[in-house]
PDB file of N, CA and C in Angstrom:
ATOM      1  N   UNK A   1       0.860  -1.175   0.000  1.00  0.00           N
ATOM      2  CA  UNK A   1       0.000   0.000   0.000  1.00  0.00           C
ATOM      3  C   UNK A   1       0.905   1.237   0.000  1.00  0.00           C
ATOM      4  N   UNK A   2       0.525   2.094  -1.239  1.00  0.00           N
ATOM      5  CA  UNK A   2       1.545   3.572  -0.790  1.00  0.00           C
ATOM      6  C   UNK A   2       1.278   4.224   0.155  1.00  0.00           C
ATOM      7  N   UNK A   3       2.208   5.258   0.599  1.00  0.00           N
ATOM      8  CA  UNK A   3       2.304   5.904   2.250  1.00  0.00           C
ATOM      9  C   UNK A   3       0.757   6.683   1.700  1.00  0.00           C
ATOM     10  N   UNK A   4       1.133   7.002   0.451  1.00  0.00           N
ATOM     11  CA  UNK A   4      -0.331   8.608   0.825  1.00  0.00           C
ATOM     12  C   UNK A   4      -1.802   7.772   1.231  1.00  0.00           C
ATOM     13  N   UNK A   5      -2.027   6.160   0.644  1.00  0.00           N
ATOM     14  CA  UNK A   5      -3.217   5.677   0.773  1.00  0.00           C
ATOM     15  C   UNK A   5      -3.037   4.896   2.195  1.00  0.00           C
ATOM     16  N   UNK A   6      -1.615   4.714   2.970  1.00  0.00           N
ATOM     17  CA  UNK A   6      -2.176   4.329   4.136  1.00  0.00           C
ATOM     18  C   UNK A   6      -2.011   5.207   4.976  1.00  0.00           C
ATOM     19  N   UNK A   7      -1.649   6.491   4.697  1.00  0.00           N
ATOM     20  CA  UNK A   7      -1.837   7.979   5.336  1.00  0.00           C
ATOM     21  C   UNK A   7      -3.516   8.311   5.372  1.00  0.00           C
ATOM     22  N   UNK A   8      -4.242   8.283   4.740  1.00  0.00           N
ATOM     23  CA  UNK A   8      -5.811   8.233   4.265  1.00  0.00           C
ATOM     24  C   UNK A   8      -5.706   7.506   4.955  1.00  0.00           C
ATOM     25  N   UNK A   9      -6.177   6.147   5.200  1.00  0.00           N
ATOM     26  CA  UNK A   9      -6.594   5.323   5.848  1.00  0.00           C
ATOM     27  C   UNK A   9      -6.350   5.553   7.781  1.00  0.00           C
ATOM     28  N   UNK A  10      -4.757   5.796   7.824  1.00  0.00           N
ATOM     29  CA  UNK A  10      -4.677   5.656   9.251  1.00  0.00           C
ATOM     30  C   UNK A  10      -4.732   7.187  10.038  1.00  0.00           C
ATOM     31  N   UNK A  11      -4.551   7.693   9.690  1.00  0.00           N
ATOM     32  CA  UNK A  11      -4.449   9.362   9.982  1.00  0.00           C
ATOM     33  C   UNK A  11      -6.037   9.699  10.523  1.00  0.00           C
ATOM     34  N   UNK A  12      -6.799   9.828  10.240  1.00  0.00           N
ATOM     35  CA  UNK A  12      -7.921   9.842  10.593  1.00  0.00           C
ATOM     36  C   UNK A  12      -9.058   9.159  10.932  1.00  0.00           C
ATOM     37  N   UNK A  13     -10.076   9.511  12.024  1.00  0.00           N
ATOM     38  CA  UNK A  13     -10.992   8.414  12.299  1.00  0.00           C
ATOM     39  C   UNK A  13     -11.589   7.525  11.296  1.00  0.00           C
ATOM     40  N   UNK A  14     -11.354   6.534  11.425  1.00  0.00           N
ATOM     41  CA  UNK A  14     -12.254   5.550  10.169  1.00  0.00           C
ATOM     42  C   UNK A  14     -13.205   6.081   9.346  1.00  0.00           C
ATOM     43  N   UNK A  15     -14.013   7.021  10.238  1.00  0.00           N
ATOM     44  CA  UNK A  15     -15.457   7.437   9.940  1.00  0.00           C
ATOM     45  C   UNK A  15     -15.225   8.284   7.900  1.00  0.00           C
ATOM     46  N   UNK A  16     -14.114   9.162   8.533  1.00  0.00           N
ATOM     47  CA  UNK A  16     -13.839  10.502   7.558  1.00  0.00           C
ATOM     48  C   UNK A  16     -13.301   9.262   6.198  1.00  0.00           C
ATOM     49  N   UNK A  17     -13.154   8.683   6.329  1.00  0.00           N
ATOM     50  CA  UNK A  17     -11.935   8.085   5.132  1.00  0.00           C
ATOM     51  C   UNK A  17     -13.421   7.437   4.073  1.00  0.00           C
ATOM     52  N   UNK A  18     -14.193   6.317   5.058  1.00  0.00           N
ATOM     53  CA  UNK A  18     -15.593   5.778   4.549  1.00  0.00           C
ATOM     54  C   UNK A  18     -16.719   6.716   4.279  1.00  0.00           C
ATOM     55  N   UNK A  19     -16.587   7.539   4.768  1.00  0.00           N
ATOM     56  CA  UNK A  19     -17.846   9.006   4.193  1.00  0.00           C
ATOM     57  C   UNK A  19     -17.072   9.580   2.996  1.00  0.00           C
ATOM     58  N   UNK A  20     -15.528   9.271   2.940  1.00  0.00           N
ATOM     59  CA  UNK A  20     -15.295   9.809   1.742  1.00  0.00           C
ATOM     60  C   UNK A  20     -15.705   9.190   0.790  1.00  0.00           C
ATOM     61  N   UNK A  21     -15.607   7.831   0.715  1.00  0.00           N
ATOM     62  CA  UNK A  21     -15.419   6.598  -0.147  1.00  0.00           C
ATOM     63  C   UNK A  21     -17.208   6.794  -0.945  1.00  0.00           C
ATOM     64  N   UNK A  22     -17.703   6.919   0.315  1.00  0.00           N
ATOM     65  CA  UNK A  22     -19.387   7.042   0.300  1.00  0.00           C
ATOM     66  C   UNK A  22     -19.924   8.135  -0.195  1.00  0.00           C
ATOM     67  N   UNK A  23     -18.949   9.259  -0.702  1.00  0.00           N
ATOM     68  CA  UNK A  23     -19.594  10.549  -0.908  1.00  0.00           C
ATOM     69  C   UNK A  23     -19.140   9.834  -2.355  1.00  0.00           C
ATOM     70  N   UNK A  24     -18.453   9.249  -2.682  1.00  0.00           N
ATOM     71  CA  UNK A  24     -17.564   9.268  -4.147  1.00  0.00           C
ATOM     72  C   UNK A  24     -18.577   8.335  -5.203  1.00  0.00           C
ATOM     73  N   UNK A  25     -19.017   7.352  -4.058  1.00  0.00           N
ATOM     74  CA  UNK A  25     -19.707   5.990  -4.840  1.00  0.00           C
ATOM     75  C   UNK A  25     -21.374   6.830  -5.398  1.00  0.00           C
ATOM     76  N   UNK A  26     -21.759   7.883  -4.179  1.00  0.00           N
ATOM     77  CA  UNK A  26     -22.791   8.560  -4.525  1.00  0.00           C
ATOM     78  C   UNK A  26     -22.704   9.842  -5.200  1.00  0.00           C
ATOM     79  N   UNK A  27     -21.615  10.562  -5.820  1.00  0.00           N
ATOM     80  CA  UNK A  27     -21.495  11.073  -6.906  1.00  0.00           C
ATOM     81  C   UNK A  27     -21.238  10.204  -8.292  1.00  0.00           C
ATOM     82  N   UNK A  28     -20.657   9.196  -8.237  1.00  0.00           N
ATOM     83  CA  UNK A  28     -20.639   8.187  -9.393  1.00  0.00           C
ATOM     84  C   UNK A  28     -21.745   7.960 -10.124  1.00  0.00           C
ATOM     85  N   UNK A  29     -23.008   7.163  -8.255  1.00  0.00           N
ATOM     86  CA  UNK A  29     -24.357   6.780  -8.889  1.00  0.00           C
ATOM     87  C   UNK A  29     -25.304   8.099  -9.742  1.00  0.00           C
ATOM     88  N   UNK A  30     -24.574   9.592  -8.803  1.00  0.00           N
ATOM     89  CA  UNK A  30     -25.661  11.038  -9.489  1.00  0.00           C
ATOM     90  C   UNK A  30     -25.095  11.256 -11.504  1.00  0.00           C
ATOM     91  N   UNK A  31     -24.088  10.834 -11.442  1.00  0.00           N
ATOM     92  CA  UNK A  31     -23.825  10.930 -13.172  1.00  0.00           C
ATOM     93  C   UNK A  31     -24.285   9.956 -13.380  1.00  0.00           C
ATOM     94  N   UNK A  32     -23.951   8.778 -13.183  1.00  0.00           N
ATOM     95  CA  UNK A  32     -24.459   7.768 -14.112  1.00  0.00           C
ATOM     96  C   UNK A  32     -25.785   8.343 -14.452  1.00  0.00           C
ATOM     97  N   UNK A  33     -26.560   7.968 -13.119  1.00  0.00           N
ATOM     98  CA  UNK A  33     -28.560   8.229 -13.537  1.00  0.00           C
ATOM     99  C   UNK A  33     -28.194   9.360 -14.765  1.00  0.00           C
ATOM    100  N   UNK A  34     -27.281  10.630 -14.205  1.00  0.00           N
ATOM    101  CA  UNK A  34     -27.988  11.372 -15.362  1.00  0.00           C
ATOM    102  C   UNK A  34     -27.050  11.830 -16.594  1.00  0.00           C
ATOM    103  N   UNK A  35     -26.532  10.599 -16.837  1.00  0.00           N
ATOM    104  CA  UNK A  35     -25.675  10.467 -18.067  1.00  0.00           C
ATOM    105  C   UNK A  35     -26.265  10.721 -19.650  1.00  0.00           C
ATOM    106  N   UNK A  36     -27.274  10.566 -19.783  1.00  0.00           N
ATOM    107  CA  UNK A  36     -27.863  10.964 -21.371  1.00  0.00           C
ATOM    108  C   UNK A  36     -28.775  12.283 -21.077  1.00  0.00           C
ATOM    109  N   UNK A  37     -28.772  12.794 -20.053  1.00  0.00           N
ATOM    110  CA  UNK A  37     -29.291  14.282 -19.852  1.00  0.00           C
ATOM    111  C   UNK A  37     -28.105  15.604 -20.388  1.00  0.00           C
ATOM    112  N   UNK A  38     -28.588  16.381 -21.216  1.00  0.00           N
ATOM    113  CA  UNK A  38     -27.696  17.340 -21.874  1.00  0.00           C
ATOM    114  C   UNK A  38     -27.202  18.113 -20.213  1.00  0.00           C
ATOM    115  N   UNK A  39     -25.863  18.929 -20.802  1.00  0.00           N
ATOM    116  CA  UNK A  39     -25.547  19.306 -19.537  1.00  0.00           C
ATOM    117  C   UNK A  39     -26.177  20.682 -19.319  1.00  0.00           C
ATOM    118  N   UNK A  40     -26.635  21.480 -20.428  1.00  0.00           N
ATOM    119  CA  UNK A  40     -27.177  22.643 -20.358  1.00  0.00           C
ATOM    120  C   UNK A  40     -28.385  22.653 -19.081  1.00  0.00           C
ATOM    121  N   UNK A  41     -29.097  21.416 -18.663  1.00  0.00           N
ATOM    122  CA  UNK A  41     -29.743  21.195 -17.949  1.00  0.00           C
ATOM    123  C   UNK A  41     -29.889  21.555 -16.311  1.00  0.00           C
ATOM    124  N   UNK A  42     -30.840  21.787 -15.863  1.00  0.00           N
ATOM    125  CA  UNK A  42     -30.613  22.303 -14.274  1.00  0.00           C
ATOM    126  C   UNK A  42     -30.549  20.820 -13.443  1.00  0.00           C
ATOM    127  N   UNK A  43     -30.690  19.584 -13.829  1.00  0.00           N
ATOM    128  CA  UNK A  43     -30.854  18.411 -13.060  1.00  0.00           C
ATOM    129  C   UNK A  43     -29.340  18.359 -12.820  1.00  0.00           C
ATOM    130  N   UNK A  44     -27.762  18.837 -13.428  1.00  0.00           N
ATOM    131  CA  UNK A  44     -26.610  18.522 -13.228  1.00  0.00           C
ATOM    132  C   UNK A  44     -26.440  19.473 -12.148  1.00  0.00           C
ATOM    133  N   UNK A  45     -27.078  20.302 -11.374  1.00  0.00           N
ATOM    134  CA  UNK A  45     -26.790  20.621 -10.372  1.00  0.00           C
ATOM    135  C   UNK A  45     -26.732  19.905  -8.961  1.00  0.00           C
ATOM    136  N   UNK A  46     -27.157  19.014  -9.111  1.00  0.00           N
ATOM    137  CA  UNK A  46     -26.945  17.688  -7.983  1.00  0.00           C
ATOM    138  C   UNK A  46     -25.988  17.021  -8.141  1.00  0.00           C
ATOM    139  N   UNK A  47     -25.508  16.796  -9.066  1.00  0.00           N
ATOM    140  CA  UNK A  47     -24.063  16.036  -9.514  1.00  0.00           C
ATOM    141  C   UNK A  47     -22.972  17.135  -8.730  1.00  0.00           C
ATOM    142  N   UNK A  48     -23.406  18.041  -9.191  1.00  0.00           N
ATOM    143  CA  UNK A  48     -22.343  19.380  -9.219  1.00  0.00           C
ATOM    144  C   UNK A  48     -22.182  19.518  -7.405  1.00  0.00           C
ATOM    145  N   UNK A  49     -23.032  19.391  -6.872  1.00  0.00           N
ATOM    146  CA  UNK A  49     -23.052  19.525  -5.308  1.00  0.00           C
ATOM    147  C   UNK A  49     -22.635  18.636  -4.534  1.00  0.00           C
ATOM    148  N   UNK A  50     -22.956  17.075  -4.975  1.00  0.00           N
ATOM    149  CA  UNK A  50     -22.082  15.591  -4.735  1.00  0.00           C
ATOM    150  C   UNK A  50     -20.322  16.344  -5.102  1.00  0.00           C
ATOM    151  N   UNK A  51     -20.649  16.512  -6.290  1.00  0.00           N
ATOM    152  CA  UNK A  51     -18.700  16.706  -6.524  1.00  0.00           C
ATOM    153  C   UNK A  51     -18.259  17.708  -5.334  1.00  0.00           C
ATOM    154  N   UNK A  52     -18.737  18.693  -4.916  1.00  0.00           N
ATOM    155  CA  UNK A  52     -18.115  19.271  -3.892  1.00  0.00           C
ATOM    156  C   UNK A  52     -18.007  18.833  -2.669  1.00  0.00           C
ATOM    157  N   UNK A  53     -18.780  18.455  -2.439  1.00  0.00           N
ATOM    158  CA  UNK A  53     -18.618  17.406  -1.311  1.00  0.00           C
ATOM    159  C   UNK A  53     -17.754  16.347  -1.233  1.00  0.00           C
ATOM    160  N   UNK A  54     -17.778  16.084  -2.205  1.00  0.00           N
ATOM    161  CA  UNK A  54     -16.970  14.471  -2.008  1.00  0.00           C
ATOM    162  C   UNK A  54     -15.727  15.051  -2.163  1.00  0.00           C
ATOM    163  N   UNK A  55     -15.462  15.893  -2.817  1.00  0.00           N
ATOM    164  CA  UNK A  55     -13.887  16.788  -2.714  1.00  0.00           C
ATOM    165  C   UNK A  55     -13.817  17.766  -1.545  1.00  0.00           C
ATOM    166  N   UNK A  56     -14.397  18.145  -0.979  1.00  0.00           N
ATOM    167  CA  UNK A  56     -14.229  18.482   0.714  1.00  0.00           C
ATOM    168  C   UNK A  56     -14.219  17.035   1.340  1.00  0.00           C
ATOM    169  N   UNK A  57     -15.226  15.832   1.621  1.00  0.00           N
ATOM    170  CA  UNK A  57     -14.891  14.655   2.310  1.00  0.00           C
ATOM    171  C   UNK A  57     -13.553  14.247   2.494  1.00  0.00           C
ATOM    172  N   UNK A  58     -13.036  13.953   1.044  1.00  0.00           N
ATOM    173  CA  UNK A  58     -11.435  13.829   0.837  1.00  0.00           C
ATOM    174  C   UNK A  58     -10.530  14.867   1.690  1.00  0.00           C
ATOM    175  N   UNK A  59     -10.641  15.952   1.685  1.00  0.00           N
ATOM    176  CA  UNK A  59      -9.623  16.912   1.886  1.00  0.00           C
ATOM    177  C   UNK A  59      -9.915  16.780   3.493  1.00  0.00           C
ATOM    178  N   UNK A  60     -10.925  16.511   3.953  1.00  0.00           N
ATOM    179  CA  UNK A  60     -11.472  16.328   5.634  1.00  0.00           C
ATOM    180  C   UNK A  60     -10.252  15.115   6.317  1.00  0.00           C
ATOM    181  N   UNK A  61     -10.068  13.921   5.306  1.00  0.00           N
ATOM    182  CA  UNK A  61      -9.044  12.983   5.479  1.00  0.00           C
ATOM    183  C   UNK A  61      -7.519  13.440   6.112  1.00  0.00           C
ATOM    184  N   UNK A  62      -7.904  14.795   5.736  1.00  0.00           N
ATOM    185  CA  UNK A  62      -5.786  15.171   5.842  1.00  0.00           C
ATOM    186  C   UNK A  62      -5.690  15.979   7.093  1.00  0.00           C
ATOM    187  N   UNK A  63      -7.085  16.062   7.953  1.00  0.00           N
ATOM    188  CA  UNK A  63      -7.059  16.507   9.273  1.00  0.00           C
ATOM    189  C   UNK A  63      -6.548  18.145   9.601  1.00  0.00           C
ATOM    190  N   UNK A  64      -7.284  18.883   8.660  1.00  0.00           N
ATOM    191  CA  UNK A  64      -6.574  20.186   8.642  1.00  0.00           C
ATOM    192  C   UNK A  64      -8.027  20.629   9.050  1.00  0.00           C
ATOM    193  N   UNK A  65      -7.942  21.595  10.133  1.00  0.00           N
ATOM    194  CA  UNK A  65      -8.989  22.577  10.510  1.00  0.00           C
ATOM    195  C   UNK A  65      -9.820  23.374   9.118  1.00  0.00           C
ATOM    196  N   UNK A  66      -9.342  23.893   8.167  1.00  0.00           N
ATOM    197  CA  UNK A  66      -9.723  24.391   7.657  1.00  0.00           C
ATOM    198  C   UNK A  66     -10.522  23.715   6.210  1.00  0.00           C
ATOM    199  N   UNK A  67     -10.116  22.634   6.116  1.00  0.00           N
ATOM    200  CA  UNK A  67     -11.140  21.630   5.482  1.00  0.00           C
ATOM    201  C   UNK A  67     -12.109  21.022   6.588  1.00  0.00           C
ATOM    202  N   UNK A  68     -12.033  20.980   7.548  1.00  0.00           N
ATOM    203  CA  UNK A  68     -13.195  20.557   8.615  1.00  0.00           C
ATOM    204  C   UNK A  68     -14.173  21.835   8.457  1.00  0.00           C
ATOM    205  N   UNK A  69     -13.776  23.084   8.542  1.00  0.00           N
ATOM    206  CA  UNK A  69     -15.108  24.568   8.533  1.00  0.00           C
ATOM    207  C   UNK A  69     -15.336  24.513   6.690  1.00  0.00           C
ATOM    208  N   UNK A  70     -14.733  23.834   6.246  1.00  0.00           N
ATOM    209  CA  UNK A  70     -15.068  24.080   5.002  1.00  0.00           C
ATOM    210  C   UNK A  70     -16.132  23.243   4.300  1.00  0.00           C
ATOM    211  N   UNK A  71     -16.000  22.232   5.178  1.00  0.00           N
ATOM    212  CA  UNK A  71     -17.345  20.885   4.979  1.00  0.00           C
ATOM    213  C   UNK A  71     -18.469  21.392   5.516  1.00  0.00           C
ATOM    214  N   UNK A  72     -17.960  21.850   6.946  1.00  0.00           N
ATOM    215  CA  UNK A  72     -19.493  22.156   7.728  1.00  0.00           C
ATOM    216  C   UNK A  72     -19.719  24.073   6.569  1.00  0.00           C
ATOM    217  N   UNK A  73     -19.235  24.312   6.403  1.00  0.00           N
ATOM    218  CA  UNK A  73     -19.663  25.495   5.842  1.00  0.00           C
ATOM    219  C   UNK A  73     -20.342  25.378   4.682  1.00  0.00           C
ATOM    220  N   UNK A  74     -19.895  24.234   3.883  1.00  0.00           N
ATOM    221  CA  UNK A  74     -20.421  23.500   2.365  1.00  0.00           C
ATOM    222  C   UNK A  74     -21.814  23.516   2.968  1.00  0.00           C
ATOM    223  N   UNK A  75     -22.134  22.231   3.662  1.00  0.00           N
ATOM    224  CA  UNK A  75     -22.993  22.050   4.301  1.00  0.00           C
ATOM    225  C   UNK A  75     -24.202  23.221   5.014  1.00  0.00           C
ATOM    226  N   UNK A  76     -23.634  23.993   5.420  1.00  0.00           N
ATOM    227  CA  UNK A  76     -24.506  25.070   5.729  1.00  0.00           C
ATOM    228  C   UNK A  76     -25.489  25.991   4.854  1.00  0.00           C
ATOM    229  N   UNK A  77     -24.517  26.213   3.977  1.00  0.00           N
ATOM    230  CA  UNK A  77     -24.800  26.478   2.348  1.00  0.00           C
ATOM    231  C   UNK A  77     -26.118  25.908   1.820  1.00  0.00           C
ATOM    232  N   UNK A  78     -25.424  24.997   1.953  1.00  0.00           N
ATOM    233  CA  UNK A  78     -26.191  24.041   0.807  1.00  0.00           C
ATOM    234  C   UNK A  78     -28.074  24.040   1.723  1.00  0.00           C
ATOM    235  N   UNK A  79     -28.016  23.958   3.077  1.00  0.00           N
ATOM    236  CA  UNK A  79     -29.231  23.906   4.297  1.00  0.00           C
ATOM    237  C   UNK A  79     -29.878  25.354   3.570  1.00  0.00           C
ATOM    238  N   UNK A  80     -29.080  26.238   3.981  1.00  0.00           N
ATOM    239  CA  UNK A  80     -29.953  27.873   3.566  1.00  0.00           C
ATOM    240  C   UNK A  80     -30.347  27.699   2.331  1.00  0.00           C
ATOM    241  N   UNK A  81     -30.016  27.099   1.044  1.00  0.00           N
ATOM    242  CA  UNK A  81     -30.524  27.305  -0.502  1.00  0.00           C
ATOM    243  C   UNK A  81     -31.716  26.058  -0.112  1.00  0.00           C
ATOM    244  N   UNK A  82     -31.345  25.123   0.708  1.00  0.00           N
ATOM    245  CA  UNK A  82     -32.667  24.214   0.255  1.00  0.00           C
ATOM    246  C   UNK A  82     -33.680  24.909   1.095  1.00  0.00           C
ATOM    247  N   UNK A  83     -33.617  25.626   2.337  1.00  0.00           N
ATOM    248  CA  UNK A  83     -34.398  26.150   3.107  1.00  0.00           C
ATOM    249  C   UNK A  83     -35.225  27.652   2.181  1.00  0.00           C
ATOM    250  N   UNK A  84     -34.115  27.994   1.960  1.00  0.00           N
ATOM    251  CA  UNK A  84     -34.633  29.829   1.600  1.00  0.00           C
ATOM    252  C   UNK A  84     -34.800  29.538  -0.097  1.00  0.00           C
ATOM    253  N   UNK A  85     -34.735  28.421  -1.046  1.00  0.00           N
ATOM    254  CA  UNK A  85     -34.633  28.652  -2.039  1.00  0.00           C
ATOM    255  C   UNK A  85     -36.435  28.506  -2.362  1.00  0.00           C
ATOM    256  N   UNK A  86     -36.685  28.992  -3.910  1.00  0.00           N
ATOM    257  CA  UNK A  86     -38.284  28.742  -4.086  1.00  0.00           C
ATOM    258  C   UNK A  86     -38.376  27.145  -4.143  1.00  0.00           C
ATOM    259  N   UNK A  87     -39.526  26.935  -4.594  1.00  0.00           N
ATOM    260  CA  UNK A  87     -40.067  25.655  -4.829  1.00  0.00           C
ATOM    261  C   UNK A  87     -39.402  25.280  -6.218  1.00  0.00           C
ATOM    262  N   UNK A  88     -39.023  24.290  -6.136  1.00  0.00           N
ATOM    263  CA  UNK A  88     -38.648  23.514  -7.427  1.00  0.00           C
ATOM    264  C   UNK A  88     -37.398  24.381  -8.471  1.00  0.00           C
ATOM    265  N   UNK A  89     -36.686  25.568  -7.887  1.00  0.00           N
ATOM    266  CA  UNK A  89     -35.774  26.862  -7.984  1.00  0.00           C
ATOM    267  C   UNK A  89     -33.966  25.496  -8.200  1.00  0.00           C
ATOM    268  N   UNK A  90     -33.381  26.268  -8.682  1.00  0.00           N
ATOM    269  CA  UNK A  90     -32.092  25.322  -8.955  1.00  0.00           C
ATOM    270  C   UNK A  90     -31.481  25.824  -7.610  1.00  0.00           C
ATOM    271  N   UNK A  91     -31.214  26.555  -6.544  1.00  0.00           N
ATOM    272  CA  UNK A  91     -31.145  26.985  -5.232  1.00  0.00           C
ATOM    273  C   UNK A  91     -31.662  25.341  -4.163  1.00  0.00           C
ATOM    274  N   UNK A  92     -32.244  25.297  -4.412  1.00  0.00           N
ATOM    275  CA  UNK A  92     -32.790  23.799  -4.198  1.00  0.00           C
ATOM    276  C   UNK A  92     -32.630  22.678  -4.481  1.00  0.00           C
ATOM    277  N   UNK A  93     -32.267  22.917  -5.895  1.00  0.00           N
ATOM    278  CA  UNK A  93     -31.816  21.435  -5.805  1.00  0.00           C
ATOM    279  C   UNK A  93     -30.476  20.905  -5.854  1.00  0.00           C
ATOM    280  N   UNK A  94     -29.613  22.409  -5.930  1.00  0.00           N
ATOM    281  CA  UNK A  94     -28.160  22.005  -5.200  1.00  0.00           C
ATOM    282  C   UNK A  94     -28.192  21.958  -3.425  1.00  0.00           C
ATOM    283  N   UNK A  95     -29.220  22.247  -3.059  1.00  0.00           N
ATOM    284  CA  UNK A  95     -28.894  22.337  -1.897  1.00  0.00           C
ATOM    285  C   UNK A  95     -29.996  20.692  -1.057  1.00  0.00           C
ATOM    286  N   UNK A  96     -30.475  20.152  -1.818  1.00  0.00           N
ATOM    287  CA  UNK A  96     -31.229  18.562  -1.506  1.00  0.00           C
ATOM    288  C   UNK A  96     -30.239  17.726  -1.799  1.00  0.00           C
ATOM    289  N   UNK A  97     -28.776  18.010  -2.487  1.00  0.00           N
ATOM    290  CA  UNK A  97     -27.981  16.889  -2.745  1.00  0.00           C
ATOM    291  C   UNK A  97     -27.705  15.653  -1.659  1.00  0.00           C
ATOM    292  N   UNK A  98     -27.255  16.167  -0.994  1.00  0.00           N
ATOM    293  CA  UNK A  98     -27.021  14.904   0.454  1.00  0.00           C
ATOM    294  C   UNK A  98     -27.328  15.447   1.614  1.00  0.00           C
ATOM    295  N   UNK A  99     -29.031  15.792   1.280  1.00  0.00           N
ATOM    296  CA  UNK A  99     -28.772  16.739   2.660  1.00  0.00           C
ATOM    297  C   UNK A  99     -28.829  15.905   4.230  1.00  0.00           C
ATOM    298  N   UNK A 100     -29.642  14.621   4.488  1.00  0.00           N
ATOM    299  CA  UNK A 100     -29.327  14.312   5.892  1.00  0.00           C
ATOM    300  C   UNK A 100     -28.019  13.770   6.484  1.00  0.00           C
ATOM    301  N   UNK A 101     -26.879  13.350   4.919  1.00  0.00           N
ATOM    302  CA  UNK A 101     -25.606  12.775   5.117  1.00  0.00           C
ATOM    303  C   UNK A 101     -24.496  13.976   5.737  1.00  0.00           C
ATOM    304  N   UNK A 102     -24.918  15.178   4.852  1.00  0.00           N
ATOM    305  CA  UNK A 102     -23.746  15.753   4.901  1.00  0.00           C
ATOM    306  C   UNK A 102     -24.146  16.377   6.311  1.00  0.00           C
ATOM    307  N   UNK A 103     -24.917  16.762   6.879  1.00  0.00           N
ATOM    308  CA  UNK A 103     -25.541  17.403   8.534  1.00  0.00           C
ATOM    309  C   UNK A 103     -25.102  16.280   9.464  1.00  0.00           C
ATOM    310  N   UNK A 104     -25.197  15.068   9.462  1.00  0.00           N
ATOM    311  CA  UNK A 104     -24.792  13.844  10.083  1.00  0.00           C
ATOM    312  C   UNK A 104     -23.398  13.713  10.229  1.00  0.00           C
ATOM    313  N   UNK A 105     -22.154  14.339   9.114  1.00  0.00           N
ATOM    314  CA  UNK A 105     -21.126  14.380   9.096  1.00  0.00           C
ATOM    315  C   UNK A 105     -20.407  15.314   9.791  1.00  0.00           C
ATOM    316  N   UNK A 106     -21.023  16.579   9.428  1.00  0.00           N
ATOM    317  CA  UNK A 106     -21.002  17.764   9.850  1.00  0.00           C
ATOM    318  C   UNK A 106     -20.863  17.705  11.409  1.00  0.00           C
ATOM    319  N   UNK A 107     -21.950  17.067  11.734  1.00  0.00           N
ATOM    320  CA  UNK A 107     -22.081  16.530  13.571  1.00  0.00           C
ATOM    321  C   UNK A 107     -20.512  16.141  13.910  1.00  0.00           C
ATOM    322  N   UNK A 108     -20.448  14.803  13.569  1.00  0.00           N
ATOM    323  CA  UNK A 108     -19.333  14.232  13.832  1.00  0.00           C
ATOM    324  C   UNK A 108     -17.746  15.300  13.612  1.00  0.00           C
ATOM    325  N   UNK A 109     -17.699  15.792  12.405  1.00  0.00           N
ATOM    326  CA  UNK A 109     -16.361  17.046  12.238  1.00  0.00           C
ATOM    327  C   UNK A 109     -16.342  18.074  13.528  1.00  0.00           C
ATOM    328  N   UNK A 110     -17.721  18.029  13.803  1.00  0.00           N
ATOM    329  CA  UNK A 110     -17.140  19.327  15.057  1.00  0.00           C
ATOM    330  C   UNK A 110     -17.322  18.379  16.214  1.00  0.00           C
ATOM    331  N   UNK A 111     -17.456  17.468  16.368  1.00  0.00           N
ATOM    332  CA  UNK A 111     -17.429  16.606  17.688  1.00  0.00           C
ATOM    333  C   UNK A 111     -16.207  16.337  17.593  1.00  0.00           C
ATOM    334  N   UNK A 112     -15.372  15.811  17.137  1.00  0.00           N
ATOM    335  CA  UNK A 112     -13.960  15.424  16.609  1.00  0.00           C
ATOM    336  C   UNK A 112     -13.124  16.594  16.414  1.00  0.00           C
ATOM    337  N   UNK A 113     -13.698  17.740  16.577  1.00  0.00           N
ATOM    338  CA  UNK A 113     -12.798  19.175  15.697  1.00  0.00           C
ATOM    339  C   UNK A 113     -11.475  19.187  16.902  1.00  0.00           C
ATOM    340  N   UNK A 114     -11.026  19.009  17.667  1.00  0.00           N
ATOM    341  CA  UNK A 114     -10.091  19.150  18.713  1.00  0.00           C
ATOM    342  C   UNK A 114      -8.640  18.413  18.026  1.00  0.00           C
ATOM    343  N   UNK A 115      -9.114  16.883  17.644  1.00  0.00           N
ATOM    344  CA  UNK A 115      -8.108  16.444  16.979  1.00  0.00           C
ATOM    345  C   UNK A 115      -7.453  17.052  15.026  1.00  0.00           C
ATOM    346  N   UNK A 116      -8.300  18.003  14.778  1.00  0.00           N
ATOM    347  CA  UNK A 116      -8.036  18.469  13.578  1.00  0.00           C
ATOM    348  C   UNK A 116      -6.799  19.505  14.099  1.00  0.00           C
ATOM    349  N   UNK A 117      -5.581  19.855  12.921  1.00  0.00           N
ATOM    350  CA  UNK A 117      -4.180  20.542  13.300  1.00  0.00           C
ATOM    351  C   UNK A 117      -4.674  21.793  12.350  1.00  0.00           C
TER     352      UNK A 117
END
């Protein structure tokens, strides 16, 4: 195993490494579904919100404070557009991407935030 993938693995709580893995497998499944949809489309805004996430999840792995406020801040984001956005508004539906996963994670990053450098 190379150092950087058993650096990922051991460096951080189990939790962060498998929510990454899990943010990745569920941006995979959001393109596939919407793989013959043109991209001009407002439905790739859920893809588009998985990808940020799952690229904050990752960066959460390397135990730096400032990718920990940057998840929960993603996350926050994303709560106010699904909250304050209109009905059926693209505000919304970047912000329904993962929404009970990434608040659930969010929990855990600031419960854990002490061990972040």
């Amino acid at each position: 195993m190379s150092n950087s993938l058993k650096t990922f693995f051991t460096k951080p709580p189990i939790l962060f490494p498998l929510a990454a893995l899990f943010h990745l497998v569920l941006f995979i499944a959001a393109v596939v579904t919407l793989y013959p949809t043109p991209l001009s489309q407002r439905d790739w805004l859920a893809p588009l919100a998985s990808l940020s996430f799952t690229i904050a999840a990752f960066l959460i792995c390397t135990m730096r404070k400032w990718t920990a406020m940057s998840y929960v801040g993603l996350s926050i984001a994303c709560l106010a557009l699904m909250y304050f956005g209109g009905y059926d508004s693209p505000a919304r539906i970047f912000g329904q991407a993962l929404f009970p996963l990434n608040l659930i994670l969010s929990f855990f990053i600031l419960l854990l935030y002490k061990r972040f450098r």
